[in-house]
PDB file of N, CA and C in Angstrom:
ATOM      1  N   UNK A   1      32.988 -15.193  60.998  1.00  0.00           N
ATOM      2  CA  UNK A   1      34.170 -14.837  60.236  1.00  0.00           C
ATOM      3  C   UNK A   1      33.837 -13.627  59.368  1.00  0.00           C
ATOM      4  N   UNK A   2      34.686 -12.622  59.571  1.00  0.00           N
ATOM      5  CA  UNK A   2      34.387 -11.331  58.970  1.00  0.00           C
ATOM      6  C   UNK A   2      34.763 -11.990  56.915  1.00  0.00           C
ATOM      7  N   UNK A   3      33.910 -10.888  55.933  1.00  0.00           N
ATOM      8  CA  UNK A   3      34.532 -10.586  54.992  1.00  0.00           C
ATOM      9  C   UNK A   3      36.105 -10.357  54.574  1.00  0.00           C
ATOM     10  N   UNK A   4      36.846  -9.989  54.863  1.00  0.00           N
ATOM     11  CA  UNK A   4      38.243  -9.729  55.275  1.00  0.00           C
ATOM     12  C   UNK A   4      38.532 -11.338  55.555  1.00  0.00           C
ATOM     13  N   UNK A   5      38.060 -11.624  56.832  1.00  0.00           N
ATOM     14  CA  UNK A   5      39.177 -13.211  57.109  1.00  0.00           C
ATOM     15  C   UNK A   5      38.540 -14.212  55.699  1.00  0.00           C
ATOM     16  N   UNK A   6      37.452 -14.329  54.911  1.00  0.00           N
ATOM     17  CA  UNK A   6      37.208 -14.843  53.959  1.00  0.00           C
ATOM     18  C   UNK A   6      37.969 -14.709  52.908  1.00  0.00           C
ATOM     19  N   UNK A   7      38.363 -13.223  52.424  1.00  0.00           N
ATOM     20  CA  UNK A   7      38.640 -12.899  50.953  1.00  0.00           C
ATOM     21  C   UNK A   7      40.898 -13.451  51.547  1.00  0.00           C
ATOM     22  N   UNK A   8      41.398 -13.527  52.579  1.00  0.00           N
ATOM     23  CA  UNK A   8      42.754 -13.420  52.731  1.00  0.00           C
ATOM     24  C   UNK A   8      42.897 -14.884  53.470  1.00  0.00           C
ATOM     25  N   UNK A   9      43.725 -15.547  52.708  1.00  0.00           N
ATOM     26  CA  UNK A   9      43.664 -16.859  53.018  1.00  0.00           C
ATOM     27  C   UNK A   9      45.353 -16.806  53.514  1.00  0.00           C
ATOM     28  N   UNK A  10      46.123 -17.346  54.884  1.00  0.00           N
ATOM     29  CA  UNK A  10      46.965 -17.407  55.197  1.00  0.00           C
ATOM     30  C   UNK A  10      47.977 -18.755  54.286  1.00  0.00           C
ATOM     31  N   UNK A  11      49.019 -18.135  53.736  1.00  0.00           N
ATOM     32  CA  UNK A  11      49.961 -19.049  53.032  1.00  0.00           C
ATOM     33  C   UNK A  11      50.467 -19.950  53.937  1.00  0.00           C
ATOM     34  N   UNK A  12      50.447 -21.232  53.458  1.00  0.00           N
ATOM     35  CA  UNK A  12      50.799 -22.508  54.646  1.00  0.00           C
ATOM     36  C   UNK A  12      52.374 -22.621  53.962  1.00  0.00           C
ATOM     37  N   UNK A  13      52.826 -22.597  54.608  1.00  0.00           N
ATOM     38  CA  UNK A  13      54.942 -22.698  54.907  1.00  0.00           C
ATOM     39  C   UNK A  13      55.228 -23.875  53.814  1.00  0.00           C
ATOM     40  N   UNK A  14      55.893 -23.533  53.209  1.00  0.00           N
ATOM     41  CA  UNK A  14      56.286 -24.278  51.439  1.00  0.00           C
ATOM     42  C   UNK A  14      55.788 -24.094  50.523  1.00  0.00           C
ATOM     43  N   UNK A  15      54.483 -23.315  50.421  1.00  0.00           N
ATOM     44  CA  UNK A  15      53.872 -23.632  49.505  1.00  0.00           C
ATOM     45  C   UNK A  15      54.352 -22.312  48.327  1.00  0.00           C
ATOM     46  N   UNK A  16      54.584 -21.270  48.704  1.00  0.00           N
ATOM     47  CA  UNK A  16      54.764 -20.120  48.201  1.00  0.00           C
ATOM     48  C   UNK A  16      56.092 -20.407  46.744  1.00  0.00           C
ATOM     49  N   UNK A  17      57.116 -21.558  46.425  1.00  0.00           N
ATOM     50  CA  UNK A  17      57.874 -21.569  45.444  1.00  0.00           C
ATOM     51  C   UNK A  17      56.724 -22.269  44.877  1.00  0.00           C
ATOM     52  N   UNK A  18      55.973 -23.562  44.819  1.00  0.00           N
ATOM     53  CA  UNK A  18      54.773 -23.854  43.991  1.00  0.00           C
ATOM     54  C   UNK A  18      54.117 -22.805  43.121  1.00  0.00           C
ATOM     55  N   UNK A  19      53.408 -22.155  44.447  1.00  0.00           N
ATOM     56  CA  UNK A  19      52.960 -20.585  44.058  1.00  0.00           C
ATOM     57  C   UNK A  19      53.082 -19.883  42.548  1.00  0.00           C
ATOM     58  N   UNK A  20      54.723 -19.663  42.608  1.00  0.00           N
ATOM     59  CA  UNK A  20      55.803 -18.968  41.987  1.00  0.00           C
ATOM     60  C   UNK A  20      55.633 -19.845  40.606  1.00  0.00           C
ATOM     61  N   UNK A  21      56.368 -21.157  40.767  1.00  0.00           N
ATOM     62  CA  UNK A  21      56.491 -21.232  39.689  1.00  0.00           C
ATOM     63  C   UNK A  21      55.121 -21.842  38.688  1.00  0.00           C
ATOM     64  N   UNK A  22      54.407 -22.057  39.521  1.00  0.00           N
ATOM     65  CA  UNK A  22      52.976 -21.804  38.730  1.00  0.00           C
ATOM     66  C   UNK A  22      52.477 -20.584  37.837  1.00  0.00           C
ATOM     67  N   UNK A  23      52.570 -19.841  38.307  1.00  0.00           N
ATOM     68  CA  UNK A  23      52.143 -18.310  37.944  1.00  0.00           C
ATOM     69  C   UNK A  23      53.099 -17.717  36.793  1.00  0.00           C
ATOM     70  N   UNK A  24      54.850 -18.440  36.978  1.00  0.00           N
ATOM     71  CA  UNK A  24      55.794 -18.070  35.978  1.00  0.00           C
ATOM     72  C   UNK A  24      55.319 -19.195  34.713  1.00  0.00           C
ATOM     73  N   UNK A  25      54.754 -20.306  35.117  1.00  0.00           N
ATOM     74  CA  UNK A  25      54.455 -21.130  33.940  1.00  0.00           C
ATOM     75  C   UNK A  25      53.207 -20.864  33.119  1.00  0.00           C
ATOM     76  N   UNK A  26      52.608 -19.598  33.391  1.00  0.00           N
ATOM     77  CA  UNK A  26      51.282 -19.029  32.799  1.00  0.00           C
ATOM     78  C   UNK A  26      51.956 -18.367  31.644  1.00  0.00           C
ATOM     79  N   UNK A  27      53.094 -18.045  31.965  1.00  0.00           N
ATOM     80  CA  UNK A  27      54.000 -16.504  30.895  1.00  0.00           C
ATOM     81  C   UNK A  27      54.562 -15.977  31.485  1.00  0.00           C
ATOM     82  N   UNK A  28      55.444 -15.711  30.389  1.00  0.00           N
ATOM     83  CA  UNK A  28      57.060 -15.040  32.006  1.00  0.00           C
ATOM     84  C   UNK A  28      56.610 -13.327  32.221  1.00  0.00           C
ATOM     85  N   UNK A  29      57.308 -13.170  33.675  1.00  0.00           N
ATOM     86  CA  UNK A  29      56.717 -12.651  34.199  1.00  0.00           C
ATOM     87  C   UNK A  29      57.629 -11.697  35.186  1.00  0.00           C
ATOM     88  N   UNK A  30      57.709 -10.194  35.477  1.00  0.00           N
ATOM     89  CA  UNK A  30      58.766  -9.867  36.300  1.00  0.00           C
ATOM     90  C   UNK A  30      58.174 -10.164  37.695  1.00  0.00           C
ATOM     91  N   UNK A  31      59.194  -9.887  38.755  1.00  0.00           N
ATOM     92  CA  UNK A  31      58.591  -9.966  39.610  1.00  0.00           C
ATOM     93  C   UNK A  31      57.217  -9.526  40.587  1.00  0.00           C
ATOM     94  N   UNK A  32      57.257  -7.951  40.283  1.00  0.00           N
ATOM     95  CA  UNK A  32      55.840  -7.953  40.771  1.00  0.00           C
ATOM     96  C   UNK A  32      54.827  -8.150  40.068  1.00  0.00           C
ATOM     97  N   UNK A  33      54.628  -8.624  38.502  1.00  0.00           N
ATOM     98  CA  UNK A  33      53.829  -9.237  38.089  1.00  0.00           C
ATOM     99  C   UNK A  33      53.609 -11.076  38.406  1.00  0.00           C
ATOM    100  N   UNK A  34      54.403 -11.375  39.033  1.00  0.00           N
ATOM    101  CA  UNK A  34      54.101 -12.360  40.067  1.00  0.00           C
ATOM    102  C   UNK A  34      53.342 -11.947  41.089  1.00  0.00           C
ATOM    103  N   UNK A  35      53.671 -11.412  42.222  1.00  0.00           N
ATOM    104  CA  UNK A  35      52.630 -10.870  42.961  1.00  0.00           C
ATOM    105  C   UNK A  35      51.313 -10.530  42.163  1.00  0.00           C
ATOM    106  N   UNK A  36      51.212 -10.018  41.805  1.00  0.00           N
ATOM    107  CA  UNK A  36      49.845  -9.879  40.829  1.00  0.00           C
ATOM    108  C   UNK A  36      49.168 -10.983  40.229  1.00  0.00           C
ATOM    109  N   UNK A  37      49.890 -12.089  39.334  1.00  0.00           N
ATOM    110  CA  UNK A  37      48.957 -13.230  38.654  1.00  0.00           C
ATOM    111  C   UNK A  37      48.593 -14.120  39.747  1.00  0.00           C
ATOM    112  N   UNK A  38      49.408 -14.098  41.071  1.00  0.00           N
ATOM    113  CA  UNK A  38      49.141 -14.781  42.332  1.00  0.00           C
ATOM    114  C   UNK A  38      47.794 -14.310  42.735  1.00  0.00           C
ATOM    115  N   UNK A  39      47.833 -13.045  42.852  1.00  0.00           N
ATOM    116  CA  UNK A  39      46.516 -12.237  43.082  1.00  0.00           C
ATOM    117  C   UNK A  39      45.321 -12.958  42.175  1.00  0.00           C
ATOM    118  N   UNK A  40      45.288 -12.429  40.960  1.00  0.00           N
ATOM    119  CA  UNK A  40      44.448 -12.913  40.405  1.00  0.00           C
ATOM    120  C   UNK A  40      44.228 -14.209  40.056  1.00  0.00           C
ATOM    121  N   UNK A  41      44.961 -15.210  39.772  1.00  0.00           N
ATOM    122  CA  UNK A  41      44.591 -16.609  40.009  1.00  0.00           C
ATOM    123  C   UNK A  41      44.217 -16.728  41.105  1.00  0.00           C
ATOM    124  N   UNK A  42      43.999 -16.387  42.416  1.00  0.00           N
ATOM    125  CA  UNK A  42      43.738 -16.577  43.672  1.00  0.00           C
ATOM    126  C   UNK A  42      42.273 -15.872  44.299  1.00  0.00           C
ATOM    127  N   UNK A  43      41.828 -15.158  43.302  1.00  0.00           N
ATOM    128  CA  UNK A  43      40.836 -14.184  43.096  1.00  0.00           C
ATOM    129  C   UNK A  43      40.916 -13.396  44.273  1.00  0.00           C
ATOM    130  N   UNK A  44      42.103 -13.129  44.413  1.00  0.00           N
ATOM    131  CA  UNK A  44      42.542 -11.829  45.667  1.00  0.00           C
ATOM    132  C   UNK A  44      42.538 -12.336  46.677  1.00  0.00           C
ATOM    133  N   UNK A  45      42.912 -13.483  46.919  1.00  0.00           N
ATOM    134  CA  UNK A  45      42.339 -14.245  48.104  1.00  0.00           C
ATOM    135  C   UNK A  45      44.073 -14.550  49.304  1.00  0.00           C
ATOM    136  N   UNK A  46      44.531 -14.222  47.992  1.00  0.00           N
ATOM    137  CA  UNK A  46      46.134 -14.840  48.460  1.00  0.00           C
ATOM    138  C   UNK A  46      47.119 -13.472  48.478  1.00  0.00           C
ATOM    139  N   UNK A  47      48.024 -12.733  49.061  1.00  0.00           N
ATOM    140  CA  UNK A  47      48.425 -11.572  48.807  1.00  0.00           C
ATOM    141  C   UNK A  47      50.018 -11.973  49.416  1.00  0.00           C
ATOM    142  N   UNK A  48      50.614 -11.997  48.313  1.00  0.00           N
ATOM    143  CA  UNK A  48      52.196 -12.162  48.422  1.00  0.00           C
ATOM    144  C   UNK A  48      53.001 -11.163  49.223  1.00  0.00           C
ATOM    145  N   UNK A  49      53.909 -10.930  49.604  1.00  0.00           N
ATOM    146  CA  UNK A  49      54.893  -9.539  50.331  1.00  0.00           C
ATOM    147  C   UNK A  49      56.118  -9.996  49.262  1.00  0.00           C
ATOM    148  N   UNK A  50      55.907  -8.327  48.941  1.00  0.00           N
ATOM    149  CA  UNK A  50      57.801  -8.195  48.308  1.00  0.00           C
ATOM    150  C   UNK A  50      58.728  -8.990  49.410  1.00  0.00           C
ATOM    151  N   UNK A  51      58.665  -8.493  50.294  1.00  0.00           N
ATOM    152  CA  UNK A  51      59.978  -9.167  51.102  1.00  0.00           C
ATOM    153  C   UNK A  51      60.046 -10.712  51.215  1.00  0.00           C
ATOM    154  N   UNK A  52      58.980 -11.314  50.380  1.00  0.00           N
ATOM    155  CA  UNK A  52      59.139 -12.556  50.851  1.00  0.00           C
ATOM    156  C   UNK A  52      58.844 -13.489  49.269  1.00  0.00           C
ATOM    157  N   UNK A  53      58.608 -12.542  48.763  1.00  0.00           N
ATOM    158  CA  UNK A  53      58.693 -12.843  46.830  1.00  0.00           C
ATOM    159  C   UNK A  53      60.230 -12.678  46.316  1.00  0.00           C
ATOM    160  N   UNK A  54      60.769 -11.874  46.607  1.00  0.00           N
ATOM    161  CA  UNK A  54      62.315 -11.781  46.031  1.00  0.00           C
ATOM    162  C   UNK A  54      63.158 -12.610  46.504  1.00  0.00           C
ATOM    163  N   UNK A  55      63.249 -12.766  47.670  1.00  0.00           N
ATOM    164  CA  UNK A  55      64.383 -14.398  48.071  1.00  0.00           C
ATOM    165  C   UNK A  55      63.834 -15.514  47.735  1.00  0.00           C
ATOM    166  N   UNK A  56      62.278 -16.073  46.932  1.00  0.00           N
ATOM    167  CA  UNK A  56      61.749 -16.743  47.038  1.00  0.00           C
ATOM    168  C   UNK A  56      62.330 -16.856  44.874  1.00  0.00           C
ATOM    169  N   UNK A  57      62.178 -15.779  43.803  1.00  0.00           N
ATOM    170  CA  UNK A  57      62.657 -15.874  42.983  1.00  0.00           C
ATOM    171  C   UNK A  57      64.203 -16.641  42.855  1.00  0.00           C
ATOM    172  N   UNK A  58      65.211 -15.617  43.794  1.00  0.00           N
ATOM    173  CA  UNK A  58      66.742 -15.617  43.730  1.00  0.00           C
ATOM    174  C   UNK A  58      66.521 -17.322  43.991  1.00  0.00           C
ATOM    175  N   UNK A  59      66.112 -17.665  44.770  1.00  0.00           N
ATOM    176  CA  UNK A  59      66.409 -19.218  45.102  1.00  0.00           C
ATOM    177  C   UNK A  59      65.841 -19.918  44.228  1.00  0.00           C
ATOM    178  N   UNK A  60      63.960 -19.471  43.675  1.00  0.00           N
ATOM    179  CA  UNK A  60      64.042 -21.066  42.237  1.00  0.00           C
ATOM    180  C   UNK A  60      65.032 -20.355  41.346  1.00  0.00           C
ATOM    181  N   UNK A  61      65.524 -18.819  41.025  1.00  0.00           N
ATOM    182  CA  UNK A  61      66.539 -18.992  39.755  1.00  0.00           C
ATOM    183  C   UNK A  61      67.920 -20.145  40.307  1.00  0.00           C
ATOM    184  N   UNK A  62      68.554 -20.072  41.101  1.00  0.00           N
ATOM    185  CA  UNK A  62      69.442 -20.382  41.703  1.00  0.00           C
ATOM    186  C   UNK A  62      69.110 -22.261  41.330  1.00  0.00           C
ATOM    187  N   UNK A  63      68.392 -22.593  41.908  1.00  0.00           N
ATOM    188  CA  UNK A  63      68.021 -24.123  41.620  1.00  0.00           C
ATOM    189  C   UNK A  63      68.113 -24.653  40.314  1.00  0.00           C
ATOM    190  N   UNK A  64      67.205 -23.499  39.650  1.00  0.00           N
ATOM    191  CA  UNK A  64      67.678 -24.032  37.909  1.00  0.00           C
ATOM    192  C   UNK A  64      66.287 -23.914  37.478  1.00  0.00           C
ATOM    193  N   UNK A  65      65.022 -23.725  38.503  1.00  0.00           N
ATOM    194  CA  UNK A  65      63.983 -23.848  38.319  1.00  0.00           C
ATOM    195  C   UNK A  65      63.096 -22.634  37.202  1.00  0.00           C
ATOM    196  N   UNK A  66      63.684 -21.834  37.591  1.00  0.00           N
ATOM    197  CA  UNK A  66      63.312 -20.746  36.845  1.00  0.00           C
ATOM    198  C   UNK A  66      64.569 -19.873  36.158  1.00  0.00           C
ATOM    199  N   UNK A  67      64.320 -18.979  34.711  1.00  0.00           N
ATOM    200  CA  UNK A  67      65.089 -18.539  33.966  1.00  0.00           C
ATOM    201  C   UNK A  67      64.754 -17.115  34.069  1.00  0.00           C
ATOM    202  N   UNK A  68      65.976 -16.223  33.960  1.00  0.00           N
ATOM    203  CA  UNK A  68      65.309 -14.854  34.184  1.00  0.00           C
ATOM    204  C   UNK A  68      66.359 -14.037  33.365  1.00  0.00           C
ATOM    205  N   UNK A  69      65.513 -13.230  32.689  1.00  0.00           N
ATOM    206  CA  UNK A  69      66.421 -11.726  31.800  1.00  0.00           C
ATOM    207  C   UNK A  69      66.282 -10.564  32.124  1.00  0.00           C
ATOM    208  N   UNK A  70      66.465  -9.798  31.865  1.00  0.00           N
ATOM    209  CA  UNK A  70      66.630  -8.089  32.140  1.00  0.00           C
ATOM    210  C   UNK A  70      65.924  -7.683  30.614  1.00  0.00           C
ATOM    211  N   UNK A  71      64.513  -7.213  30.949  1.00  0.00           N
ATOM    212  CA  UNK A  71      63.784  -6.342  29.907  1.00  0.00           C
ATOM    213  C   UNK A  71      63.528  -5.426  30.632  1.00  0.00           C
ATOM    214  N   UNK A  72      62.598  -4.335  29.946  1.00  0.00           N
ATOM    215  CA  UNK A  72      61.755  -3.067  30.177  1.00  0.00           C
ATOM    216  C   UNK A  72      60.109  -3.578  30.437  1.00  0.00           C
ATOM    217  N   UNK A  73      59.627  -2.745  31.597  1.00  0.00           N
ATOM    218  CA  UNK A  73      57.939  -3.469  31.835  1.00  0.00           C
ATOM    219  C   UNK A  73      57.694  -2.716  30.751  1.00  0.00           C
ATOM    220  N   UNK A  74      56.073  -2.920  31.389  1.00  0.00           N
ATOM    221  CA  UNK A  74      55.316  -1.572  30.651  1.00  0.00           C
ATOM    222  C   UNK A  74      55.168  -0.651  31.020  1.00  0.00           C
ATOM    223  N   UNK A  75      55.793  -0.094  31.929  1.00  0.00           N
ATOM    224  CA  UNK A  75      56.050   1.648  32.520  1.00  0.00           C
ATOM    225  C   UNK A  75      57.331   1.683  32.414  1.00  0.00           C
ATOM    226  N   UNK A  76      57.991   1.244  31.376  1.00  0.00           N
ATOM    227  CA  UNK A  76      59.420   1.143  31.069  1.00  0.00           C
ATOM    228  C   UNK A  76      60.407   1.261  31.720  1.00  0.00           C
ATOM    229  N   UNK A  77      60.462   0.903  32.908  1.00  0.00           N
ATOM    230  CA  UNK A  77      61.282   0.434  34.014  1.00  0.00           C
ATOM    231  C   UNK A  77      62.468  -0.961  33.634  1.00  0.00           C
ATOM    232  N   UNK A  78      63.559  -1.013  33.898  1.00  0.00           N
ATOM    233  CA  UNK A  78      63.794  -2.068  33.602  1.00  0.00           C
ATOM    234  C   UNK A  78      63.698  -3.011  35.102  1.00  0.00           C
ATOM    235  N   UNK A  79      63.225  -4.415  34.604  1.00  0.00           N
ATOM    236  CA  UNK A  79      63.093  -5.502  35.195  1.00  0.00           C
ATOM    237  C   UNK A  79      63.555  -6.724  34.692  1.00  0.00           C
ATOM    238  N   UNK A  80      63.573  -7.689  35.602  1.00  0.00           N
ATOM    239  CA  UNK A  80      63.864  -9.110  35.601  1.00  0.00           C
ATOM    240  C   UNK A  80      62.474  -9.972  35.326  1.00  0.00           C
ATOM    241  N   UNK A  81      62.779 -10.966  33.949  1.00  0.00           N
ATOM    242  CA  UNK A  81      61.562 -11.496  33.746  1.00  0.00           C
ATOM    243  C   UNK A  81      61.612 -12.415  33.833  1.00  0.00           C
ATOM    244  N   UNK A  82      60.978 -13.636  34.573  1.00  0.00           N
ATOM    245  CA  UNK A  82      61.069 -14.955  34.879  1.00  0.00           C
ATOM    246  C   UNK A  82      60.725 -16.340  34.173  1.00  0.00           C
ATOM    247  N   UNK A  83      60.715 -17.200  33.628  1.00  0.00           N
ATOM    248  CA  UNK A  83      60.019 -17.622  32.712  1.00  0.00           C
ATOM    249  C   UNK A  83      60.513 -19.201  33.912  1.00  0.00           C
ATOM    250  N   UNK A  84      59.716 -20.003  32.958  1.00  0.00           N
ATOM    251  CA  UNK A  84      60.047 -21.714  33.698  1.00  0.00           C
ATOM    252  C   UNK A  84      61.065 -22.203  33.083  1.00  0.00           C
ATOM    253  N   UNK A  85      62.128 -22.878  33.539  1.00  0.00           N
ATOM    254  CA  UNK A  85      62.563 -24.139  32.996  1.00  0.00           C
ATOM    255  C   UNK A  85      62.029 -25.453  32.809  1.00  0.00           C
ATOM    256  N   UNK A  86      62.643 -26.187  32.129  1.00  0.00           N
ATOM    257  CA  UNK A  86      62.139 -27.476  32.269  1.00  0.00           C
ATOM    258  C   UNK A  86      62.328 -28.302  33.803  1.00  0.00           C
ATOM    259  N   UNK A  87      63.494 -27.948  33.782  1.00  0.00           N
ATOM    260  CA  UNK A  87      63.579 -28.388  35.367  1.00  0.00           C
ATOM    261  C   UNK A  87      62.094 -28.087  36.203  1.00  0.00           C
ATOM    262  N   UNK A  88      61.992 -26.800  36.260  1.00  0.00           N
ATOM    263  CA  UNK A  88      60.871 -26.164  36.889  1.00  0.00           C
ATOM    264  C   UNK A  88      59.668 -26.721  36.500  1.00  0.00           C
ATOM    265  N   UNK A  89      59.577 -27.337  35.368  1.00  0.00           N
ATOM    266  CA  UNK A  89      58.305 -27.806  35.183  1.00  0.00           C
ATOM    267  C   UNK A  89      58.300 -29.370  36.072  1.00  0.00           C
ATOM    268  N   UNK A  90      58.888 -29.914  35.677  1.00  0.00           N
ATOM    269  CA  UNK A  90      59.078 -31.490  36.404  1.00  0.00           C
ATOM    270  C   UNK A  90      59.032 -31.022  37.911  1.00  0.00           C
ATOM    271  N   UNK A  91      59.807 -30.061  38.574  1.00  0.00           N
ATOM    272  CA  UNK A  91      59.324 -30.112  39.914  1.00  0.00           C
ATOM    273  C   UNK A  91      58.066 -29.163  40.494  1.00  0.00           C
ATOM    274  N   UNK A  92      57.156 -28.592  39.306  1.00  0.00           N
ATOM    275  CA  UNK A  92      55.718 -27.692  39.896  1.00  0.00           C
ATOM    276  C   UNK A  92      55.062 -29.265  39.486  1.00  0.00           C
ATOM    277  N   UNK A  93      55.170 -30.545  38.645  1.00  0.00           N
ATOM    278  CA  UNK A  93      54.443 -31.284  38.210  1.00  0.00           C
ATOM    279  C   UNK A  93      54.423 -31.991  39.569  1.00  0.00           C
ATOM    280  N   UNK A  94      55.768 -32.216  40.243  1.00  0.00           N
ATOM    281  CA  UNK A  94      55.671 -32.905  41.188  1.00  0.00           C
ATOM    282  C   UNK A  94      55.364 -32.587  42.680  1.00  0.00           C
ATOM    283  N   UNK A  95      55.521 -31.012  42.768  1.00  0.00           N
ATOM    284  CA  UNK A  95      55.116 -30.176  43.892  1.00  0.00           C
ATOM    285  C   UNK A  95      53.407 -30.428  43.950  1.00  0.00           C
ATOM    286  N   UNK A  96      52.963 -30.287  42.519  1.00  0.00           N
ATOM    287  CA  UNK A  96      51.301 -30.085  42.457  1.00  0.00           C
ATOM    288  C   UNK A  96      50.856 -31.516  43.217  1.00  0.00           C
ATOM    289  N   UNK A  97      51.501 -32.575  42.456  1.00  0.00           N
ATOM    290  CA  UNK A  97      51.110 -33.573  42.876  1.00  0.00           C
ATOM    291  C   UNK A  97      50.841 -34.199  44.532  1.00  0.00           C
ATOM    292  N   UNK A  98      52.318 -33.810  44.976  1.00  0.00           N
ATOM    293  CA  UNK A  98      51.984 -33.822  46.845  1.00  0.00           C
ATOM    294  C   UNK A  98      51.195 -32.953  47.142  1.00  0.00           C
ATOM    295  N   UNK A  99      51.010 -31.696  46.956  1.00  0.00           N
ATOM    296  CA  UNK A  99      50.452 -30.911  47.357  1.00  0.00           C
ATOM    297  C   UNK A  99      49.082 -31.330  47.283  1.00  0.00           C
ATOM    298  N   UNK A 100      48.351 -32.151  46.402  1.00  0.00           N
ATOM    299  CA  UNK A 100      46.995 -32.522  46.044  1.00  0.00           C
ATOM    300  C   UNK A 100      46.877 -34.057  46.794  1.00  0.00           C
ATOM    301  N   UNK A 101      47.705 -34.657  47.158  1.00  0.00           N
ATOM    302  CA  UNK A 101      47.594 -35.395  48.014  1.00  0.00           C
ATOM    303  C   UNK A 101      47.605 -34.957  49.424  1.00  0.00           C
ATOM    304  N   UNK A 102      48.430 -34.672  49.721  1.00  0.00           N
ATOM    305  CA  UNK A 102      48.250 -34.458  51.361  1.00  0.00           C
ATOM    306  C   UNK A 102      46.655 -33.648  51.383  1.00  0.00           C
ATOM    307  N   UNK A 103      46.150 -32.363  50.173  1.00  0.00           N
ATOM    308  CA  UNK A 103      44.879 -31.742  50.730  1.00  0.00           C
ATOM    309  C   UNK A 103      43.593 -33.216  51.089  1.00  0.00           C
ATOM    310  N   UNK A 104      44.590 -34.137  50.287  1.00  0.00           N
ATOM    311  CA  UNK A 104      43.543 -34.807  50.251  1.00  0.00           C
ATOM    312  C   UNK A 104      43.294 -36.004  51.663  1.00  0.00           C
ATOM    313  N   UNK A 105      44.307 -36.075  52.015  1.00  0.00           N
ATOM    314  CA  UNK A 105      44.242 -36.761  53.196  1.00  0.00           C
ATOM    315  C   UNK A 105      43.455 -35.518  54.360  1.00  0.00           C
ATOM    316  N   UNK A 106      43.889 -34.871  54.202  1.00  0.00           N
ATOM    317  CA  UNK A 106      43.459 -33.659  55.155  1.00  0.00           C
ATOM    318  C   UNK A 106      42.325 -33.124  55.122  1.00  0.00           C
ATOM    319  N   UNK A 107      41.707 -33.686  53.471  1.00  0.00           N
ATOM    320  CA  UNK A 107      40.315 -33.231  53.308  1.00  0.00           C
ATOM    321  C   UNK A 107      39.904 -34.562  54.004  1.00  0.00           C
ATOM    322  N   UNK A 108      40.445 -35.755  54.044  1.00  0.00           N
ATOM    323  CA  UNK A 108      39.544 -37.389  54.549  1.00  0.00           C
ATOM    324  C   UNK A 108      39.263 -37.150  55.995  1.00  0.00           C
ATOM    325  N   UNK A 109      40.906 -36.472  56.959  1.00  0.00           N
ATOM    326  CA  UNK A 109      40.727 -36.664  58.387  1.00  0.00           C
ATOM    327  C   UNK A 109      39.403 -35.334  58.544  1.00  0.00           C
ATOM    328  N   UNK A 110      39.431 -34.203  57.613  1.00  0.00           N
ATOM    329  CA  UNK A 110      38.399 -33.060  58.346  1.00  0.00           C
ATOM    330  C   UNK A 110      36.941 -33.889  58.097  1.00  0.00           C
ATOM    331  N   UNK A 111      36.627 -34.344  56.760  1.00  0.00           N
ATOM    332  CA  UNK A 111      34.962 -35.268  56.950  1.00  0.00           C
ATOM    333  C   UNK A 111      35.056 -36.323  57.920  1.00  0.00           C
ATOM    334  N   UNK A 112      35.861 -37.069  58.795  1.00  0.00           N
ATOM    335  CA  UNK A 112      35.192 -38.076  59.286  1.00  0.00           C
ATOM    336  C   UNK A 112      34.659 -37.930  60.730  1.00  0.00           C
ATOM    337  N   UNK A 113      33.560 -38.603  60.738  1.00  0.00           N
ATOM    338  CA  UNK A 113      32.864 -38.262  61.727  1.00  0.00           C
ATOM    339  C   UNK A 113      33.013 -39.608  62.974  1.00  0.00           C
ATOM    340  N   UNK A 114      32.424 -39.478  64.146  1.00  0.00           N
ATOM    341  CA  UNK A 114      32.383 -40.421  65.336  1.00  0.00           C
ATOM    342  C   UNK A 114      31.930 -41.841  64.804  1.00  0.00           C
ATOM    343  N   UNK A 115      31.193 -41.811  63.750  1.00  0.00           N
ATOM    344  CA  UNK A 115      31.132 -42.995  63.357  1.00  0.00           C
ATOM    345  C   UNK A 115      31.466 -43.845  62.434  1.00  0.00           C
ATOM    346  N   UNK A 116      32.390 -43.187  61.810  1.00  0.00           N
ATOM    347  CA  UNK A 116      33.463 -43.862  60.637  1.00  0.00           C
ATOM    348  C   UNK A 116      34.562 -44.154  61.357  1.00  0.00           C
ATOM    349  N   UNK A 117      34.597 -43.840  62.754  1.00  0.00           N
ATOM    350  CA  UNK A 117      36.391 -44.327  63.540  1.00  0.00           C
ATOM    351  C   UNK A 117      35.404 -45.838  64.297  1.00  0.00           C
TER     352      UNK A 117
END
């Protein structure tokens, strides 16, 4: 396995609103500073696409999950800044939670060997 397939870990299908509103529950955040705290909580390991970060916002705002305003970044652009709801918190509490179960079944079926069946 090259360097490259190590440092870029392929996003498994659902997981990317978790993702999201994890990273918005660090400190609100516009959108491509999402892409970014993803980055770095992930130690570069994880690399988001605009095209697939912005319908992924519109829908937790839409849910209720996340809250968003219109400020200026810091290259004074104006942007949309995301922050958590409470809603959003009760469902990253409960996203985390399956999510740490199933790794964990999945971590049981990858250790067992010919002689634990």
């Amino acid at each position: 396995m090259s360097k490259e397939a190590d440092r870029n870990v392929d996003l498994l299908q659902g997981t990317l609103d978790m993702l999201v509103l994890k990273a918005v529950s660090l400190g609100p955040l516009h959108g491509y500073g999402v892409l970014l705290r993803i980055q770095q909580i992930s130690q570069n390991r994880l690399e988001i696409q605009q095209g697939s970060l912005y319908p992924a916002l519109y829908r937790l705002e839409h849910e209720g999950w996340i809250g968003g305003e219109w400020g200026q970044s810091e290259n004074k652009r104006r942007a949309r800044f995301y922050h958590l709801t409470a809603a959003g918190r009760r469902r990253l509490e409960t996203e985390a939670k399956k999510w740490n179960q199933f790794a964990e079944v999945i971590g049981g079926i990858l250790s067992t060997t010919a002689e634990k069946v």
